[in-house]
PDB file of N, CA and C in Angstrom:
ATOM      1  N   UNK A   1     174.367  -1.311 -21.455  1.00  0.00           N
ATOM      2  CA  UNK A   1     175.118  -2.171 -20.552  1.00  0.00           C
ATOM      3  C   UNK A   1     176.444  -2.518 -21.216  1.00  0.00           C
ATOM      4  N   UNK A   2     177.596  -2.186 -20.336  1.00  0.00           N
ATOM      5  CA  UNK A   2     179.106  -2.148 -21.012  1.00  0.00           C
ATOM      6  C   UNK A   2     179.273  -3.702 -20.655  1.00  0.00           C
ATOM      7  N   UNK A   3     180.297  -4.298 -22.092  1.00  0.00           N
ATOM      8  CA  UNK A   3     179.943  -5.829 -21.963  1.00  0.00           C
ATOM      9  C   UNK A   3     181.006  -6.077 -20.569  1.00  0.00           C
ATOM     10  N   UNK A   4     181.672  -5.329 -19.832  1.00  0.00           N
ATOM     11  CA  UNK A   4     182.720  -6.130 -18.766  1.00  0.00           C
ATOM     12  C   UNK A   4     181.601  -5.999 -17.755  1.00  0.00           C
ATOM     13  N   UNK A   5     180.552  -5.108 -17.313  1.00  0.00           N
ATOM     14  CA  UNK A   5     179.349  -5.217 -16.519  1.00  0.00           C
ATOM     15  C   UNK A   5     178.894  -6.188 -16.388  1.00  0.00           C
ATOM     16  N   UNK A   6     178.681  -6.532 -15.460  1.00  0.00           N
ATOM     17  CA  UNK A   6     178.047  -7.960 -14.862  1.00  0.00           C
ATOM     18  C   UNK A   6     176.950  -7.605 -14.295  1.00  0.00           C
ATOM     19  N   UNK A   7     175.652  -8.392 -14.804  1.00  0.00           N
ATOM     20  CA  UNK A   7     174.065  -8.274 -14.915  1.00  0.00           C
ATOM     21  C   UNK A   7     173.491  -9.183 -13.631  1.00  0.00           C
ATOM     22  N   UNK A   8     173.205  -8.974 -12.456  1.00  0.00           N
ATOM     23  CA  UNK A   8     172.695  -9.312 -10.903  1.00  0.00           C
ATOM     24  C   UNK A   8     171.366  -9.767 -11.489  1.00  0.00           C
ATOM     25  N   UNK A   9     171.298 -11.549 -12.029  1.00  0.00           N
ATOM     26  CA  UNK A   9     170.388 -11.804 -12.440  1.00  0.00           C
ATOM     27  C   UNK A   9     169.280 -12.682 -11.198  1.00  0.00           C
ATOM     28  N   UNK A  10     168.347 -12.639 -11.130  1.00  0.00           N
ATOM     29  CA  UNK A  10     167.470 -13.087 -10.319  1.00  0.00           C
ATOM     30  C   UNK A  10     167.227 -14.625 -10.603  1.00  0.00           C
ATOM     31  N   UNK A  11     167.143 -15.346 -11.113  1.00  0.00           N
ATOM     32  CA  UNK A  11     167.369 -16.748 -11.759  1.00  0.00           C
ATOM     33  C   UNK A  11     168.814 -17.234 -11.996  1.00  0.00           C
ATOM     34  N   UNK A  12     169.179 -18.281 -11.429  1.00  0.00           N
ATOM     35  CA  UNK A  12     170.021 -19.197 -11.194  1.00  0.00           C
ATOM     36  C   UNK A  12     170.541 -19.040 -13.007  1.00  0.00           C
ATOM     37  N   UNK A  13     171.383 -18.529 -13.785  1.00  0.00           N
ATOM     38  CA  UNK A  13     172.130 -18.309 -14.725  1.00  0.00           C
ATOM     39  C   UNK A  13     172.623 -20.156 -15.246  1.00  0.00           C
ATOM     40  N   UNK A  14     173.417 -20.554 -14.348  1.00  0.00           N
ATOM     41  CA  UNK A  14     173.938 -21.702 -14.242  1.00  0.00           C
ATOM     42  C   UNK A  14     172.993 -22.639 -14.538  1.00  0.00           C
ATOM     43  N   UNK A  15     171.829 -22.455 -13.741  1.00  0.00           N
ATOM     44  CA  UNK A  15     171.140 -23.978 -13.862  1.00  0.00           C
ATOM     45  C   UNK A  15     170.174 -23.556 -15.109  1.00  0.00           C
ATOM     46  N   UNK A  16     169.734 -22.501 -15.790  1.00  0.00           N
ATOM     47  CA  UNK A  16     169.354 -22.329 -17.179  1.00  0.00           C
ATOM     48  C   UNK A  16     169.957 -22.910 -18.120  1.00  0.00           C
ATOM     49  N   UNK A  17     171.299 -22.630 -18.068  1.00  0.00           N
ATOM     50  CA  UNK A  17     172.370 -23.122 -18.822  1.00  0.00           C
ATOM     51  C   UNK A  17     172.258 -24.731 -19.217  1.00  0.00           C
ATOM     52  N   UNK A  18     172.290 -25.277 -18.151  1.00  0.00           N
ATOM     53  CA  UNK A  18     171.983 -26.939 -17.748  1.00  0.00           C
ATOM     54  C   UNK A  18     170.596 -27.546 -18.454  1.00  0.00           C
ATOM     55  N   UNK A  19     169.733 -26.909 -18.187  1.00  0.00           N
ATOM     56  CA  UNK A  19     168.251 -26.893 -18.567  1.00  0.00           C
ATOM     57  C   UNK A  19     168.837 -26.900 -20.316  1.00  0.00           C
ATOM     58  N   UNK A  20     169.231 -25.969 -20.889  1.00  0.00           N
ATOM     59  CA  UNK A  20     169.308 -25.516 -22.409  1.00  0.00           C
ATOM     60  C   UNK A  20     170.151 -26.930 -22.739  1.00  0.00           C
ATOM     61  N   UNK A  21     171.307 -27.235 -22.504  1.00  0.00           N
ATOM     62  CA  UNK A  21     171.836 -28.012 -22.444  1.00  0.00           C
ATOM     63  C   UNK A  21     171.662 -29.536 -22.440  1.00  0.00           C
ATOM     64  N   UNK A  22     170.171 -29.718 -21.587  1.00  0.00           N
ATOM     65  CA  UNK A  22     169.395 -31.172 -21.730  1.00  0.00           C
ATOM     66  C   UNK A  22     169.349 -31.441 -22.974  1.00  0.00           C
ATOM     67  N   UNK A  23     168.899 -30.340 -24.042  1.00  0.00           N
ATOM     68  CA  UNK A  23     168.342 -30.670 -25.181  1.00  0.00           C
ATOM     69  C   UNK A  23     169.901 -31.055 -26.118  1.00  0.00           C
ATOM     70  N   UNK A  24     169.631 -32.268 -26.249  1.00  0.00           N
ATOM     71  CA  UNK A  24     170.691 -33.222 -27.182  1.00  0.00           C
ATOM     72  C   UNK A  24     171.196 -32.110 -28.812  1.00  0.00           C
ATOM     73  N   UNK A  25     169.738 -31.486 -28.897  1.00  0.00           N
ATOM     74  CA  UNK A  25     170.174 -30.762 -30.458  1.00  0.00           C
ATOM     75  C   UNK A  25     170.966 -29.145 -30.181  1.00  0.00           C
ATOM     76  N   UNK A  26     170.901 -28.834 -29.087  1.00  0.00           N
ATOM     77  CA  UNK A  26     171.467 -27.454 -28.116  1.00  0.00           C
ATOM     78  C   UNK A  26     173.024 -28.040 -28.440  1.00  0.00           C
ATOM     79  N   UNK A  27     173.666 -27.423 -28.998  1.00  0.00           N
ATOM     80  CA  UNK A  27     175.670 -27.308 -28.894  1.00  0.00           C
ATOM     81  C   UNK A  27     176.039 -26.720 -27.512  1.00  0.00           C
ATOM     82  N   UNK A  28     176.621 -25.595 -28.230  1.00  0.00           N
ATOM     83  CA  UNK A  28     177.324 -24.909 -27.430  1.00  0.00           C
ATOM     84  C   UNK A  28     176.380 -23.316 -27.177  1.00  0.00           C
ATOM     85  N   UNK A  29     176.682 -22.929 -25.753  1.00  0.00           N
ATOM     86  CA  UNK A  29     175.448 -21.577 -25.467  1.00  0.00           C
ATOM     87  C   UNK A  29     176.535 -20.589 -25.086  1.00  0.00           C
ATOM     88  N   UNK A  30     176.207 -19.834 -25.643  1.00  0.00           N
ATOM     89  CA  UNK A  30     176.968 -18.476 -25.994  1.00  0.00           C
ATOM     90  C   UNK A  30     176.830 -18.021 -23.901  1.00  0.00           C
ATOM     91  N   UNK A  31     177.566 -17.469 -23.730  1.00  0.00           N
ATOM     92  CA  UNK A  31     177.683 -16.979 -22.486  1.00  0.00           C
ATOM     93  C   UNK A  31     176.872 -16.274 -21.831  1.00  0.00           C
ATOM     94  N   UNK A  32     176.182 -15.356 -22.655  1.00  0.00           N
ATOM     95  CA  UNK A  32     175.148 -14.326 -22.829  1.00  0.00           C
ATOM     96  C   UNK A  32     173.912 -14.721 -22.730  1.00  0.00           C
ATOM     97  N   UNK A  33     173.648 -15.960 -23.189  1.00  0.00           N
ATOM     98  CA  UNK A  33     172.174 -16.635 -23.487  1.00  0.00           C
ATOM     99  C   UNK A  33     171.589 -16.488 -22.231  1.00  0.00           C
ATOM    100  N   UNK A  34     171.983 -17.054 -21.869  1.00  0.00           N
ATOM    101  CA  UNK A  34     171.530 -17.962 -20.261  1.00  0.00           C
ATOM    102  C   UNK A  34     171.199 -16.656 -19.439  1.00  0.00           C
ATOM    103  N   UNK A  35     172.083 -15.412 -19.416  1.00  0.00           N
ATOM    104  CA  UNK A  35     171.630 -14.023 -19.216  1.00  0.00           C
ATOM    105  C   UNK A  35     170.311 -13.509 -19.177  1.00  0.00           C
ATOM    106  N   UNK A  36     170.552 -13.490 -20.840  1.00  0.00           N
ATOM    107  CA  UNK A  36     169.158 -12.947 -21.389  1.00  0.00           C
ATOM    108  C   UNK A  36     168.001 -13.574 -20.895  1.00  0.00           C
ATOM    109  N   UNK A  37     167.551 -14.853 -21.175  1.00  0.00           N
ATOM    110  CA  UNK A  37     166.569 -16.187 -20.845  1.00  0.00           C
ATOM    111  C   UNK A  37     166.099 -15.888 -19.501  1.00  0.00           C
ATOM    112  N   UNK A  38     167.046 -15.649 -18.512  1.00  0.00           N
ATOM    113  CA  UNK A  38     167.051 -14.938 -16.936  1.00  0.00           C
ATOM    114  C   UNK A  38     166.415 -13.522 -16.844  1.00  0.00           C
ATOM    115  N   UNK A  39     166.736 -12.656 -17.768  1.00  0.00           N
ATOM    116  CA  UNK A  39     166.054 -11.265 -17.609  1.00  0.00           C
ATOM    117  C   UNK A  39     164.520 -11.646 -18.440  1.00  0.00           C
ATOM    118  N   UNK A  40     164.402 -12.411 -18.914  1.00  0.00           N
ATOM    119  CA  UNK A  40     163.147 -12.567 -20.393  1.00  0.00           C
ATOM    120  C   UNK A  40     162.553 -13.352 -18.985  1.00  0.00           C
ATOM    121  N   UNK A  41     162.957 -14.132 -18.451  1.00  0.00           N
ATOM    122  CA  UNK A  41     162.142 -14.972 -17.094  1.00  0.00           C
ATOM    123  C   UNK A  41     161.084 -13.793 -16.469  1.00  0.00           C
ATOM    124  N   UNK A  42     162.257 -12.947 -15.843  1.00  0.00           N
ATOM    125  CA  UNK A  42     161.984 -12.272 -14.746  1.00  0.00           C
ATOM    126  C   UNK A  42     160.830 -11.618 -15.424  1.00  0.00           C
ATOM    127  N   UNK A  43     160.864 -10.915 -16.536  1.00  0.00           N
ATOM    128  CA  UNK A  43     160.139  -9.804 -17.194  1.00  0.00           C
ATOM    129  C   UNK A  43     158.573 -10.269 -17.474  1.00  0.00           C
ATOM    130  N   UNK A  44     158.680 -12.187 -17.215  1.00  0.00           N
ATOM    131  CA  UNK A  44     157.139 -12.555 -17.884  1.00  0.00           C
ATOM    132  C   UNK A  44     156.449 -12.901 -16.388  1.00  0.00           C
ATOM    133  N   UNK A  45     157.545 -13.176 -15.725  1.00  0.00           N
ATOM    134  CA  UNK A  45     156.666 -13.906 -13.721  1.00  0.00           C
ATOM    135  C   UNK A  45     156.336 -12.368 -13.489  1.00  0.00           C
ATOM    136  N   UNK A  46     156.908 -10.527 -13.996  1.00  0.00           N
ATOM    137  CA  UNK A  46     155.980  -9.534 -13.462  1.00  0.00           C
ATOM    138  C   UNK A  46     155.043  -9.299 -14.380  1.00  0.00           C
ATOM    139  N   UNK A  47     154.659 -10.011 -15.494  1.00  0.00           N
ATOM    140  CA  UNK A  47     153.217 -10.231 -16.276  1.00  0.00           C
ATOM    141  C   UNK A  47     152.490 -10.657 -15.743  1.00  0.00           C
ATOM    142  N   UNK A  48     152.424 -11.584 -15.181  1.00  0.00           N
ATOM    143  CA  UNK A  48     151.832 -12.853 -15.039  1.00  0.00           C
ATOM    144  C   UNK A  48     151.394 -12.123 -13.582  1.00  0.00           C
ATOM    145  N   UNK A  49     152.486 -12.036 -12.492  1.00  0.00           N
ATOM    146  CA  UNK A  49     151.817 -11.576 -11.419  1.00  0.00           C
ATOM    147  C   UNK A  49     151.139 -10.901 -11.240  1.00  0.00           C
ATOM    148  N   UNK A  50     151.494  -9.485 -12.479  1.00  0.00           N
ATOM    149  CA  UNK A  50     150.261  -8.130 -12.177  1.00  0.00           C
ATOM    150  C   UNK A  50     149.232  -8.706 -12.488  1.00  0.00           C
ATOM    151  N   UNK A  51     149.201  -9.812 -13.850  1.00  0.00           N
ATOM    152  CA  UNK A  51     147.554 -10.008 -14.085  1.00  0.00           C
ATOM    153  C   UNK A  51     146.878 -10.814 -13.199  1.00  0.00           C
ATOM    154  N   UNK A  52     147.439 -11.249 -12.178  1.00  0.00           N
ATOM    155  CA  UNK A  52     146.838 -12.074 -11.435  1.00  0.00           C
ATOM    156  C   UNK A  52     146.982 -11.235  -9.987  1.00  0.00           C
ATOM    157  N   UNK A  53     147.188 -10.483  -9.744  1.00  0.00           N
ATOM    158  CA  UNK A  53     147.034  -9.394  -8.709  1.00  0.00           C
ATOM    159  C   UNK A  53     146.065  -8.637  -8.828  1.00  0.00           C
ATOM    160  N   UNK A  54     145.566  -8.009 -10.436  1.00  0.00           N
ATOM    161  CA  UNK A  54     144.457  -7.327 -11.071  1.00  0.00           C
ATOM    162  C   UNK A  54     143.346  -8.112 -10.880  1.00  0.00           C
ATOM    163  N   UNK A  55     143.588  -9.585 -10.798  1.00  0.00           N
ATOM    164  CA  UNK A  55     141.993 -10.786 -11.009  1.00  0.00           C
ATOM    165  C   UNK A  55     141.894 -10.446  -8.930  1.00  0.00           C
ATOM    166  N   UNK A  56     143.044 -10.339  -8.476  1.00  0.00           N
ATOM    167  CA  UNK A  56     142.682 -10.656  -6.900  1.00  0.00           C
ATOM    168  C   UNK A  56     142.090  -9.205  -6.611  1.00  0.00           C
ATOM    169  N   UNK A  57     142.391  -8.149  -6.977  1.00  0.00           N
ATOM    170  CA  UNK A  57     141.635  -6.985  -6.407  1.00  0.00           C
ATOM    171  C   UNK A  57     140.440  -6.616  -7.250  1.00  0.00           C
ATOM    172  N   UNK A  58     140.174  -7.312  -8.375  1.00  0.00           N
ATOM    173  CA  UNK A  58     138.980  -7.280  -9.135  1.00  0.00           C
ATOM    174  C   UNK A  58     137.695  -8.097  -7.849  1.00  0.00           C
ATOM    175  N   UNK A  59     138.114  -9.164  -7.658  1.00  0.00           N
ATOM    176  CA  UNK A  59     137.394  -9.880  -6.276  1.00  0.00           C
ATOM    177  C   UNK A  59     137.425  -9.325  -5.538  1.00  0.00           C
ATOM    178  N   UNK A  60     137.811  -8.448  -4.772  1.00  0.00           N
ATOM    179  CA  UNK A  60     138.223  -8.255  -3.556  1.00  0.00           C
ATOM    180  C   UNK A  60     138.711  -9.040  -2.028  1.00  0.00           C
ATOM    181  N   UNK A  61     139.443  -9.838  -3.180  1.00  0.00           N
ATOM    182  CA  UNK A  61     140.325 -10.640  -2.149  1.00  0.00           C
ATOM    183  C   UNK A  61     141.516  -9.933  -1.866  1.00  0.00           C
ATOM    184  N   UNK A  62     142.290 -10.916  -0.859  1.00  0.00           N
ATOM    185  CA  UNK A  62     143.608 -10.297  -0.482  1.00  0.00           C
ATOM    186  C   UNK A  62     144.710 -10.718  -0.795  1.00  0.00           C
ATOM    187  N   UNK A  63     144.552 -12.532  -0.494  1.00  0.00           N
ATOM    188  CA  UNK A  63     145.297 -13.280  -1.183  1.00  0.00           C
ATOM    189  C   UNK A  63     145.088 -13.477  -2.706  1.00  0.00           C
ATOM    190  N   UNK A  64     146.314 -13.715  -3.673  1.00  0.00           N
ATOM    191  CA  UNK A  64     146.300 -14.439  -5.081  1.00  0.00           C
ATOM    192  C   UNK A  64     146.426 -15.743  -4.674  1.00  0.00           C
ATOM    193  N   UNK A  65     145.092 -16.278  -5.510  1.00  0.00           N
ATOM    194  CA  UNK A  65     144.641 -17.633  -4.967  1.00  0.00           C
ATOM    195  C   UNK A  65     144.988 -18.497  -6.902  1.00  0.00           C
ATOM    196  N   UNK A  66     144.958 -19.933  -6.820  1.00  0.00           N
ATOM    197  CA  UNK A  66     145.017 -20.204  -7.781  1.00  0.00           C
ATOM    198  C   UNK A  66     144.409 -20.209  -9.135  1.00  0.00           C
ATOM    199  N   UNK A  67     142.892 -19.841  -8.625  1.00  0.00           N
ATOM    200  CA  UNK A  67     141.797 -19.268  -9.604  1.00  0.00           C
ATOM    201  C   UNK A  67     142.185 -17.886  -9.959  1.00  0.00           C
ATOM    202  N   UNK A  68     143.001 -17.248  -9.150  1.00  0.00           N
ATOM    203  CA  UNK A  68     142.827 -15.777  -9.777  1.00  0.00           C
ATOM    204  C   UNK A  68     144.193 -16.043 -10.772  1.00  0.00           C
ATOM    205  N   UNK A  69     145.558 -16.501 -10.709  1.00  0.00           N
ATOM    206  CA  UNK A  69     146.116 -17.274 -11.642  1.00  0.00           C
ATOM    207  C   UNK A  69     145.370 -18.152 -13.091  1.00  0.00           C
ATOM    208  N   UNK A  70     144.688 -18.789 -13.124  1.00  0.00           N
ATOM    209  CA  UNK A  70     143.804 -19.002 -13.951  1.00  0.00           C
ATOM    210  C   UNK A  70     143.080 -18.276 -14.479  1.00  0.00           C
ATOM    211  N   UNK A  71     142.430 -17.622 -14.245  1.00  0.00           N
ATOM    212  CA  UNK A  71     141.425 -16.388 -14.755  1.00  0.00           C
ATOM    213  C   UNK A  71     142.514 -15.343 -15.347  1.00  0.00           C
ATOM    214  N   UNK A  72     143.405 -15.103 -14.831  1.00  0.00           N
ATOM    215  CA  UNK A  72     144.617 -13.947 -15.705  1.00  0.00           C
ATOM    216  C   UNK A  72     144.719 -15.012 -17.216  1.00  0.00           C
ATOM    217  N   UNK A  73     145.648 -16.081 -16.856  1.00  0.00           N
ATOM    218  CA  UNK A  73     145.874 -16.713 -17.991  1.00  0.00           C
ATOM    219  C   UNK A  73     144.710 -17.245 -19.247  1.00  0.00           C
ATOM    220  N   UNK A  74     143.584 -17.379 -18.668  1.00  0.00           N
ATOM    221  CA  UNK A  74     142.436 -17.568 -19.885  1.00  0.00           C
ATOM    222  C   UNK A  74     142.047 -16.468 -19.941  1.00  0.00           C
ATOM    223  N   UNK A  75     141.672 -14.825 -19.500  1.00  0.00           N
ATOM    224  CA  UNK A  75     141.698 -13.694 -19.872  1.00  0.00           C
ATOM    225  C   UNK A  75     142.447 -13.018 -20.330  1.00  0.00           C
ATOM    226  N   UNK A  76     144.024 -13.407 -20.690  1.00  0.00           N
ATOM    227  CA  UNK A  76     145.182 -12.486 -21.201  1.00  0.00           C
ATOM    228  C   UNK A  76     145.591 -12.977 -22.208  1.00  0.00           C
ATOM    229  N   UNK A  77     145.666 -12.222 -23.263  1.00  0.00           N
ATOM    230  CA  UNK A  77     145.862 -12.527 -25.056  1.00  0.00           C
ATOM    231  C   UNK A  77     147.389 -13.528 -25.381  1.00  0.00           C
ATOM    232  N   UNK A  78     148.508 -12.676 -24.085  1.00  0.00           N
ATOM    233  CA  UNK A  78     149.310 -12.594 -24.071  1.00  0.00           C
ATOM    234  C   UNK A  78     149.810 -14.301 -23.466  1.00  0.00           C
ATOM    235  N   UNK A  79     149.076 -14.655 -22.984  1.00  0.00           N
ATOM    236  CA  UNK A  79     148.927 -16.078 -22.173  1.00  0.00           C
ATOM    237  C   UNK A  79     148.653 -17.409 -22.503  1.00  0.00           C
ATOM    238  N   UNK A  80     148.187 -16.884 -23.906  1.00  0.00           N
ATOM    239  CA  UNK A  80     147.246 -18.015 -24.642  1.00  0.00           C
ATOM    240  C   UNK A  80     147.983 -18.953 -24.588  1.00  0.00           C
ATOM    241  N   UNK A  81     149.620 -19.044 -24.551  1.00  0.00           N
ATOM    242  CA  UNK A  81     150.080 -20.329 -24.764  1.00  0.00           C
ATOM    243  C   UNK A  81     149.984 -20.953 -23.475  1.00  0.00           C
ATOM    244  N   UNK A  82     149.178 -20.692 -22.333  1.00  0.00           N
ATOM    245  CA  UNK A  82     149.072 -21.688 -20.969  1.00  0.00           C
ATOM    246  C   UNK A  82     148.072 -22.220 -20.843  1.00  0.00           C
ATOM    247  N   UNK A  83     147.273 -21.295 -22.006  1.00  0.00           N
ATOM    248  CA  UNK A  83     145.807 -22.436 -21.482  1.00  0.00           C
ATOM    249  C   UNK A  83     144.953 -23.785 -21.284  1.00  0.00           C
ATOM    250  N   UNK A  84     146.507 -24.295 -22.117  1.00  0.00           N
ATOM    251  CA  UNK A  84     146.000 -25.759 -21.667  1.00  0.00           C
ATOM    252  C   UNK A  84     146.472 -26.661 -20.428  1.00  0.00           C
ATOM    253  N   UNK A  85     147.286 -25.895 -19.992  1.00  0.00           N
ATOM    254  CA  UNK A  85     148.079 -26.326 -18.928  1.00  0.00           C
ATOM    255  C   UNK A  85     146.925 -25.806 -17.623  1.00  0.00           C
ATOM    256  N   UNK A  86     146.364 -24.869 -17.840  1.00  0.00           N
ATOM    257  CA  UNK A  86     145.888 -23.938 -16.465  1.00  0.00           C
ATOM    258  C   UNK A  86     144.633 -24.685 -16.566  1.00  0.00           C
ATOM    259  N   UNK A  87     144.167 -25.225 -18.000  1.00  0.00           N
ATOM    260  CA  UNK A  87     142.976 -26.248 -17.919  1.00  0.00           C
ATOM    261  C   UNK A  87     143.093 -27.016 -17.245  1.00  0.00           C
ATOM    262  N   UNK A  88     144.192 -27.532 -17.073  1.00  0.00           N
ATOM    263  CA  UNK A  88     144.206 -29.055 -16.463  1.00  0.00           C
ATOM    264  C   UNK A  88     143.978 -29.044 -14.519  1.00  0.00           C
ATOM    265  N   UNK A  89     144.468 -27.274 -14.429  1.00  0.00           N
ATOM    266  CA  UNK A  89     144.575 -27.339 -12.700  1.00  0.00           C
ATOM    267  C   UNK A  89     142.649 -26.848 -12.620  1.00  0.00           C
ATOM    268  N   UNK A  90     142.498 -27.360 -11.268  1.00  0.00           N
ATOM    269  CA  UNK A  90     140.962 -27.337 -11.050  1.00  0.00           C
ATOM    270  C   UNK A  90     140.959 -26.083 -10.295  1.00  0.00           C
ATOM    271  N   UNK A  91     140.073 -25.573  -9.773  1.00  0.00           N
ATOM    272  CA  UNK A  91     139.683 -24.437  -9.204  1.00  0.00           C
ATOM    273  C   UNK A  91     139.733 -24.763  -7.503  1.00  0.00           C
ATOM    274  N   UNK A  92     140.620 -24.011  -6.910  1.00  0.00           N
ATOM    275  CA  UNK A  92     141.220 -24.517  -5.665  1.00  0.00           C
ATOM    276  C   UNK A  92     140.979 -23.138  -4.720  1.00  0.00           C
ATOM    277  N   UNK A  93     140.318 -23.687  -4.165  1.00  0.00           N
ATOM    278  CA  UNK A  93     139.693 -22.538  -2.475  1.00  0.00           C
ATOM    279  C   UNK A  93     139.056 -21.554  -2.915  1.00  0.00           C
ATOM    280  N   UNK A  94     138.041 -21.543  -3.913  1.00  0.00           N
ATOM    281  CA  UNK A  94     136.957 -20.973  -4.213  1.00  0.00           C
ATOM    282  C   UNK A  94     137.158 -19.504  -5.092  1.00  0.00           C
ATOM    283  N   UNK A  95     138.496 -19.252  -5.799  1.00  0.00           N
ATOM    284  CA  UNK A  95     138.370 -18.220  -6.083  1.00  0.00           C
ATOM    285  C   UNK A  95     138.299 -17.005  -5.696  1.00  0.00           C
ATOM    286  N   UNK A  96     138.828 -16.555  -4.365  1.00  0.00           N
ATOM    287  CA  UNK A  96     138.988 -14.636  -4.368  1.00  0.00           C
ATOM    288  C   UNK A  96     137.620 -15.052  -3.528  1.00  0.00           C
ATOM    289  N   UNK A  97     137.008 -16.105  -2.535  1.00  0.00           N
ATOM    290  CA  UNK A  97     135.414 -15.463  -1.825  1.00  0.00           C
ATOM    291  C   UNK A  97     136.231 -15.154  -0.683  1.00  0.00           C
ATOM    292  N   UNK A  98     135.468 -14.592   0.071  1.00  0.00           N
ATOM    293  CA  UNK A  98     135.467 -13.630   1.260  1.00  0.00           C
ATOM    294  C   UNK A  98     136.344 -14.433   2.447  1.00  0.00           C
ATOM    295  N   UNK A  99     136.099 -15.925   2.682  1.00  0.00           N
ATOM    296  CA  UNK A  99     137.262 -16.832   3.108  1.00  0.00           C
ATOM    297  C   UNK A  99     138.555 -16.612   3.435  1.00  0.00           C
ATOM    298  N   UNK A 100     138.791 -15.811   2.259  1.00  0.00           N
ATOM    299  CA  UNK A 100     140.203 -15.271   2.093  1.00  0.00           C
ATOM    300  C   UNK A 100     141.054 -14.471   3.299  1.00  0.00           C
ATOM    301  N   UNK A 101     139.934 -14.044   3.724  1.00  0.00           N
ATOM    302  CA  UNK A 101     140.441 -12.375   4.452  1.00  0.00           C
ATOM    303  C   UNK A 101     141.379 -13.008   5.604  1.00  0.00           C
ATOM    304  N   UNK A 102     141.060 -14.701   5.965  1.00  0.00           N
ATOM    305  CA  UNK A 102     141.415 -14.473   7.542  1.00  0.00           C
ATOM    306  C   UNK A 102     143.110 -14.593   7.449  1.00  0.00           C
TER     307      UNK A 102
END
């Protein structure tokens, strides 16, 4: 990527920036950051979705329900840092049962 190329980022660039910026010990952010942080976004929500697309056709559901979100994140190595967060959400519309279809 030639640096005068401009990168069609899927996440709001600007309001990352802002976000980085809350933090009192954050200076100044290189132009580029806020870029990258935006492509590193995008690259972990299509982790996250396949593994939780894999938990919904493992069920044979249709919809990704919030249990099948949960079950990716306490089954994926890669995830470990959510599991206490995904602890805290309860198990909502039964998980991938047959319910689903309508």
């Amino acid at each position: 990527m030639a640096a005068s190329k401009a990168y069609k980022t899927k996440f709001p660039v600007a309001r990352i920036k802002k976000i980085m910026q809350a933090d009192e010990d954050v200076g100044k952010v290189a132009q580029v950051t806020p870029i990258v942080i935006s492509r590193a976004l995008e690259l972990f929500m299509q982790q996250i979705i396949l593994a939780s697309t894999a938990k919904t056709r493992e069920r044979g559901a249709k919809r990704v329900t919030v249990g099948h979100m949960k079950q990716a994140v306490m089954e994926t190595e890669m995830f470990d840092f959510l599991e206490e967060i995904v602890g805290r959400v309860g198990d909502v519309g039964g998980e991938g049962s047959p319910k689903e279809e309508e």
